[in-house]
PDB file of N, CA and C in Angstrom:
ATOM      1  N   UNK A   1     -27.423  -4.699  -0.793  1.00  0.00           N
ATOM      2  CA  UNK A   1     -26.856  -4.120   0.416  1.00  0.00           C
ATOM      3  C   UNK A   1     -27.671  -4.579   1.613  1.00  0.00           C
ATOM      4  N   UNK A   2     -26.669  -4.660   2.757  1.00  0.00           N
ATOM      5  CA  UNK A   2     -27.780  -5.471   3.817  1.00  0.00           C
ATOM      6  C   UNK A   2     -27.249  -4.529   5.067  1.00  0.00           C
ATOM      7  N   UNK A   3     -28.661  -4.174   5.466  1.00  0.00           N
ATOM      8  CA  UNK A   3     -28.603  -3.494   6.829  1.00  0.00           C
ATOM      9  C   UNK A   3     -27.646  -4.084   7.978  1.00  0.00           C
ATOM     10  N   UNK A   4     -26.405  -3.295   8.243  1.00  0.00           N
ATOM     11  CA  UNK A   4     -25.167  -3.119   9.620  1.00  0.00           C
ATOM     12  C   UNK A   4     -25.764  -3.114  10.765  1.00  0.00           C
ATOM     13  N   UNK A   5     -25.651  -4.121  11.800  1.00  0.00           N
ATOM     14  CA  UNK A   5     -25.687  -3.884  12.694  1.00  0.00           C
ATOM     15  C   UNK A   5     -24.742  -3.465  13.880  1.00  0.00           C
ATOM     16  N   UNK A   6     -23.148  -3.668  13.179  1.00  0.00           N
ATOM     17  CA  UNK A   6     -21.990  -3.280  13.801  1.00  0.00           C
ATOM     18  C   UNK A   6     -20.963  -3.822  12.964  1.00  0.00           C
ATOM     19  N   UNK A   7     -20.115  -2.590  13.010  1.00  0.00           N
ATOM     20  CA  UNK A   7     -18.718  -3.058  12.198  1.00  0.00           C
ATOM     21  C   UNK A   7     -17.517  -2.283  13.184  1.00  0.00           C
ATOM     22  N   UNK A   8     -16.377  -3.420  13.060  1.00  0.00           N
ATOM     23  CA  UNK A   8     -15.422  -3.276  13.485  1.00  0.00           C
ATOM     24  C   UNK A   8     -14.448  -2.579  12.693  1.00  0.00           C
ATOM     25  N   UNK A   9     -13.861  -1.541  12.382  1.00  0.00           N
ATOM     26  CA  UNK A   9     -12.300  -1.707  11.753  1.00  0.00           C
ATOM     27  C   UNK A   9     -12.013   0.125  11.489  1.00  0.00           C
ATOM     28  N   UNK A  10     -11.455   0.511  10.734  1.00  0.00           N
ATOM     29  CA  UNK A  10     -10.043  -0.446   9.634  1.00  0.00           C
ATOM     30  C   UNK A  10      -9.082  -0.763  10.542  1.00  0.00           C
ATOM     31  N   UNK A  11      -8.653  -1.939  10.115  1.00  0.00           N
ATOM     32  CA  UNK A  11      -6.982  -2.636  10.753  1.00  0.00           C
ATOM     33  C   UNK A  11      -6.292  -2.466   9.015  1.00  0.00           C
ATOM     34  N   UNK A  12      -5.649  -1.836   9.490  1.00  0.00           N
ATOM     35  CA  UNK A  12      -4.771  -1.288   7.811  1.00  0.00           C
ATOM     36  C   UNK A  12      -3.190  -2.164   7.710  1.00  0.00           C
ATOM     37  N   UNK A  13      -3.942  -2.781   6.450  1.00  0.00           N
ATOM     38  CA  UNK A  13      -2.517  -3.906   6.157  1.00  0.00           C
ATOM     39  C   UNK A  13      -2.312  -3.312   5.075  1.00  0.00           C
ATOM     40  N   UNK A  14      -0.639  -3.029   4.914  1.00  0.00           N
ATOM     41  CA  UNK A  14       0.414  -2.070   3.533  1.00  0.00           C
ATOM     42  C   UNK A  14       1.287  -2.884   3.404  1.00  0.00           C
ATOM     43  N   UNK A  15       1.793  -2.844   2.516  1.00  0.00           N
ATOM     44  CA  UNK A  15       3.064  -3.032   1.471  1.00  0.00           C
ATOM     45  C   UNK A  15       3.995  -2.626   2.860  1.00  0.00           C
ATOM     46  N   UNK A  16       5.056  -3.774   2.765  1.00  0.00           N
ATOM     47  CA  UNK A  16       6.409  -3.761   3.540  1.00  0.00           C
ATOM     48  C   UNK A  16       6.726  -2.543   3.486  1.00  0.00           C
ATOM     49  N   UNK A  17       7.340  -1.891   4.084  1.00  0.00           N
ATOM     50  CA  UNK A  17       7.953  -0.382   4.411  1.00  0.00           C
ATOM     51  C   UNK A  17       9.373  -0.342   3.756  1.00  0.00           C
ATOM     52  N   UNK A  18      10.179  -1.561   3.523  1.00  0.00           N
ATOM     53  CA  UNK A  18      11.215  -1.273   2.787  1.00  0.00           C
ATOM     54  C   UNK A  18      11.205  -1.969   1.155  1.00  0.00           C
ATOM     55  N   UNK A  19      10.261  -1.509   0.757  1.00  0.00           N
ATOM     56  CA  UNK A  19      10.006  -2.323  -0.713  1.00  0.00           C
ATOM     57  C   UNK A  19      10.362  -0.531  -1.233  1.00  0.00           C
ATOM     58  N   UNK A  20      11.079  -0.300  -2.205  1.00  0.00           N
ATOM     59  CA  UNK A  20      11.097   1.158  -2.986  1.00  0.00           C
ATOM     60  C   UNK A  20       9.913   2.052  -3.425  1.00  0.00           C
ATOM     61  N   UNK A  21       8.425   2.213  -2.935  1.00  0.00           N
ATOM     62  CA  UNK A  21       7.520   2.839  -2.961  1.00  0.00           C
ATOM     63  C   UNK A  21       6.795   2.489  -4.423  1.00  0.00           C
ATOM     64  N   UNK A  22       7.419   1.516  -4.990  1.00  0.00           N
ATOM     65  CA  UNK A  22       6.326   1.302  -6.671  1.00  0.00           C
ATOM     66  C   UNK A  22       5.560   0.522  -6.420  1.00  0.00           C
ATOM     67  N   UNK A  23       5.084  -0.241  -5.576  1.00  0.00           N
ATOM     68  CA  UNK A  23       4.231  -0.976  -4.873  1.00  0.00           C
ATOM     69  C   UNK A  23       3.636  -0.443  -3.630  1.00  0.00           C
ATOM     70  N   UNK A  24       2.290   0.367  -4.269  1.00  0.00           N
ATOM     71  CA  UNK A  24       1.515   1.213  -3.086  1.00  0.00           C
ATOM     72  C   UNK A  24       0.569   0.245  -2.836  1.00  0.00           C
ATOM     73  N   UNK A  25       0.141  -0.326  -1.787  1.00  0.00           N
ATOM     74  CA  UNK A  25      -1.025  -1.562  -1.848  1.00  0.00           C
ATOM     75  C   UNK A  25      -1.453  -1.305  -0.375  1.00  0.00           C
ATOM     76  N   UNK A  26      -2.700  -1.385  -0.247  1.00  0.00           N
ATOM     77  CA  UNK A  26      -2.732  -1.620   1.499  1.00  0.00           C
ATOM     78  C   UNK A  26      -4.267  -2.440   1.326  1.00  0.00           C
ATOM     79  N   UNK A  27      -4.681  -2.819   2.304  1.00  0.00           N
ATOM     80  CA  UNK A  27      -5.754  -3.519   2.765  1.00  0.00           C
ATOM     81  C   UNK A  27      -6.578  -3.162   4.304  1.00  0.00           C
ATOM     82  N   UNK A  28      -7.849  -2.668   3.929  1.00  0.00           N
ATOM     83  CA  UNK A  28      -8.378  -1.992   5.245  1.00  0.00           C
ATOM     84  C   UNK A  28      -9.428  -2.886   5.374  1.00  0.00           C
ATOM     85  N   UNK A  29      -9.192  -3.748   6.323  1.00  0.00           N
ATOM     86  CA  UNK A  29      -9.764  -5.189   6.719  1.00  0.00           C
ATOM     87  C   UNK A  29     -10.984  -4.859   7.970  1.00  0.00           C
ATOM     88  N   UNK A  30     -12.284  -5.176   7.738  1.00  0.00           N
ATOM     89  CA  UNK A  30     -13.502  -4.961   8.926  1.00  0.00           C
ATOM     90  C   UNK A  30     -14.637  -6.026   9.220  1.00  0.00           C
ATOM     91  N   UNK A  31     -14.664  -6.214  10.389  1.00  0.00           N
ATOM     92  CA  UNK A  31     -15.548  -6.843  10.425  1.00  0.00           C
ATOM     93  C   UNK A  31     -16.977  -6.364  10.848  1.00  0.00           C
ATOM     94  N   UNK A  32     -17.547  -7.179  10.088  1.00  0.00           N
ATOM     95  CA  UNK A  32     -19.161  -6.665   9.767  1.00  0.00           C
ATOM     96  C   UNK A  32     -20.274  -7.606  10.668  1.00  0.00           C
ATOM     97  N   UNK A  33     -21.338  -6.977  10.848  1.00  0.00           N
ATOM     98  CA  UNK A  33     -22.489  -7.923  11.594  1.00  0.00           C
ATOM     99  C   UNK A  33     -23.708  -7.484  10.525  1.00  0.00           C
ATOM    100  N   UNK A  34     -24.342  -8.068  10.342  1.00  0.00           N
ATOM    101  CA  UNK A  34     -25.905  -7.792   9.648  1.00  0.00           C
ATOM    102  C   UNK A  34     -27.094  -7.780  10.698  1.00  0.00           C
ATOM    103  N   UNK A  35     -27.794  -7.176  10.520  1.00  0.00           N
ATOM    104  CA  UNK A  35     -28.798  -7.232  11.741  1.00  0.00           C
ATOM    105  C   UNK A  35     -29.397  -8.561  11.561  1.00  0.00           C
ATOM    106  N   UNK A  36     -29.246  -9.702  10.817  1.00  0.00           N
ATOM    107  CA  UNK A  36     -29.651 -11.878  11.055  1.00  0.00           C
ATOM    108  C   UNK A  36     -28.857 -11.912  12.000  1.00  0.00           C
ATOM    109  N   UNK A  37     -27.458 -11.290  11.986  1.00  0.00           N
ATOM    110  CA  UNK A  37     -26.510 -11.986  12.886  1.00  0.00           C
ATOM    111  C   UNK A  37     -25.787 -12.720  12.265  1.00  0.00           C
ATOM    112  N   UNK A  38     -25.597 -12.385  10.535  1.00  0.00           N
ATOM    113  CA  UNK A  38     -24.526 -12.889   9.806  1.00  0.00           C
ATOM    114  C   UNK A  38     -22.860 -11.762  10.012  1.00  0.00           C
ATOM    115  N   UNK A  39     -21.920 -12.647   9.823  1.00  0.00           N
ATOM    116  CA  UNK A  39     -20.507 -12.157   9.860  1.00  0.00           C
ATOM    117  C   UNK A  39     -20.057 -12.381   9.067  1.00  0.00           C
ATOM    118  N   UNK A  40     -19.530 -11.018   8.487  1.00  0.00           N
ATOM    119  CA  UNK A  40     -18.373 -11.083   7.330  1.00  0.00           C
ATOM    120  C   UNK A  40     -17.128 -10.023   7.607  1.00  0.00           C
ATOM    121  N   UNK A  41     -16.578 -10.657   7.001  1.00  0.00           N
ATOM    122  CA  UNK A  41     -14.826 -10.146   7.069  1.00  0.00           C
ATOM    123  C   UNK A  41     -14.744 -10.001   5.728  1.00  0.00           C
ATOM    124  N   UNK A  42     -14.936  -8.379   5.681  1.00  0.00           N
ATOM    125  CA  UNK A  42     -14.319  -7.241   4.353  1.00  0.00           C
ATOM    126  C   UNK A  42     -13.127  -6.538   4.403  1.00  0.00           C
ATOM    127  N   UNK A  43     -12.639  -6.098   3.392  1.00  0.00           N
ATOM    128  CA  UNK A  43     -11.399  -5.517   2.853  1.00  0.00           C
ATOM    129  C   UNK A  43     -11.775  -4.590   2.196  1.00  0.00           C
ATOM    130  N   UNK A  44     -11.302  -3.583   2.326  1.00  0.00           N
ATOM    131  CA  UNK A  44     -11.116  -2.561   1.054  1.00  0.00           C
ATOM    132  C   UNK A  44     -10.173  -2.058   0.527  1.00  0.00           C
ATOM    133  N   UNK A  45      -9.591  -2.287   0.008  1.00  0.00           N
ATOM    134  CA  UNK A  45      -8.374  -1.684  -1.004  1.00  0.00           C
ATOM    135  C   UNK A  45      -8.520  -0.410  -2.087  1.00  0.00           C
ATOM    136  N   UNK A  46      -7.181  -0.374  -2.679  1.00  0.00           N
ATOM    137  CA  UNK A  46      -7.343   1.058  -3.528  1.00  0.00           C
ATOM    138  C   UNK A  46      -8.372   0.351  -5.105  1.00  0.00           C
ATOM    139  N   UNK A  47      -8.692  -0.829  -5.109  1.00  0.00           N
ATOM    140  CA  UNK A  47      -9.139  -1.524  -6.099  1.00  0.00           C
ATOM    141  C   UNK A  47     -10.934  -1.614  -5.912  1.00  0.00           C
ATOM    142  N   UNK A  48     -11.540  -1.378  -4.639  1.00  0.00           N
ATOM    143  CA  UNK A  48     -12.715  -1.635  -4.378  1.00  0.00           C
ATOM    144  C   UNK A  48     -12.658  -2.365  -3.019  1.00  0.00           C
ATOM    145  N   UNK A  49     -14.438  -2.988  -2.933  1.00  0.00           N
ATOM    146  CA  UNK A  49     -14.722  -3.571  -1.880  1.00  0.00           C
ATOM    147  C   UNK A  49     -14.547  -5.305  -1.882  1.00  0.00           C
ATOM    148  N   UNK A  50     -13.820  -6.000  -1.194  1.00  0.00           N
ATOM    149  CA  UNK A  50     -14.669  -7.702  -1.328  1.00  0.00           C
ATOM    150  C   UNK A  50     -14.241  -8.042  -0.136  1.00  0.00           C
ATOM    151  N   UNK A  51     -15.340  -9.404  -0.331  1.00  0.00           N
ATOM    152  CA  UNK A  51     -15.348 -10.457   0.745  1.00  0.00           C
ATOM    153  C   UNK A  51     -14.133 -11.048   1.324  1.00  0.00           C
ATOM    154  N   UNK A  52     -13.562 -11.444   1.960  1.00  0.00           N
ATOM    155  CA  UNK A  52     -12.667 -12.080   2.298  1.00  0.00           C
ATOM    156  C   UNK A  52     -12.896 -13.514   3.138  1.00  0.00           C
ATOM    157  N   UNK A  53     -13.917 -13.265   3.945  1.00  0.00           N
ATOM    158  CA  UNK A  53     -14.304 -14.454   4.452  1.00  0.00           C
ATOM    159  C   UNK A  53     -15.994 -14.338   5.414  1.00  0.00           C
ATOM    160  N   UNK A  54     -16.455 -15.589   5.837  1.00  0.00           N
ATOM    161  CA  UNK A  54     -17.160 -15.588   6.310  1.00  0.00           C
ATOM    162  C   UNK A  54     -17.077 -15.931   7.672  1.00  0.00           C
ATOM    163  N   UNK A  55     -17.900 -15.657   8.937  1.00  0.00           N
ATOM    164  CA  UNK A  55     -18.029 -15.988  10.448  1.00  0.00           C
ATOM    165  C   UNK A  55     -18.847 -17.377  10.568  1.00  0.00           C
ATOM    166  N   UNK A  56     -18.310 -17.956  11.294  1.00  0.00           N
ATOM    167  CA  UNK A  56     -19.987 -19.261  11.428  1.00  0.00           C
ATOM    168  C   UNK A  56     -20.748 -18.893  12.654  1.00  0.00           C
TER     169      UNK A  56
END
């Protein structure tokens, strides 16, 4: 685990609104700073936490 120096979010991405409700899925997408001044772009879902991408 690495010490936050600022995070942005949730921006909450779901399942289409007209799909029949058997597909519950969403994605709560944030962006992260580390106190180096590294950037990452996380997700969290009903499945856990992961990476999604990195900042340069």
């Amino acid at each position: 685990m690495r010490p936050i120096r600022y995070a942005i979010g949730p921006e909450r991405l779901s399942a289409e609104w007209w799909r029949n409700g058997m597909d519950v899925t969403y994605r709560d997408y944030f962006r992260i700073e580390d106190e180096q001044g590294r950037r990452y772009w996380l997700y969290r879902s009903c499945e856990g936490w992961f990476v999604h991408g990195f900042f340069p």
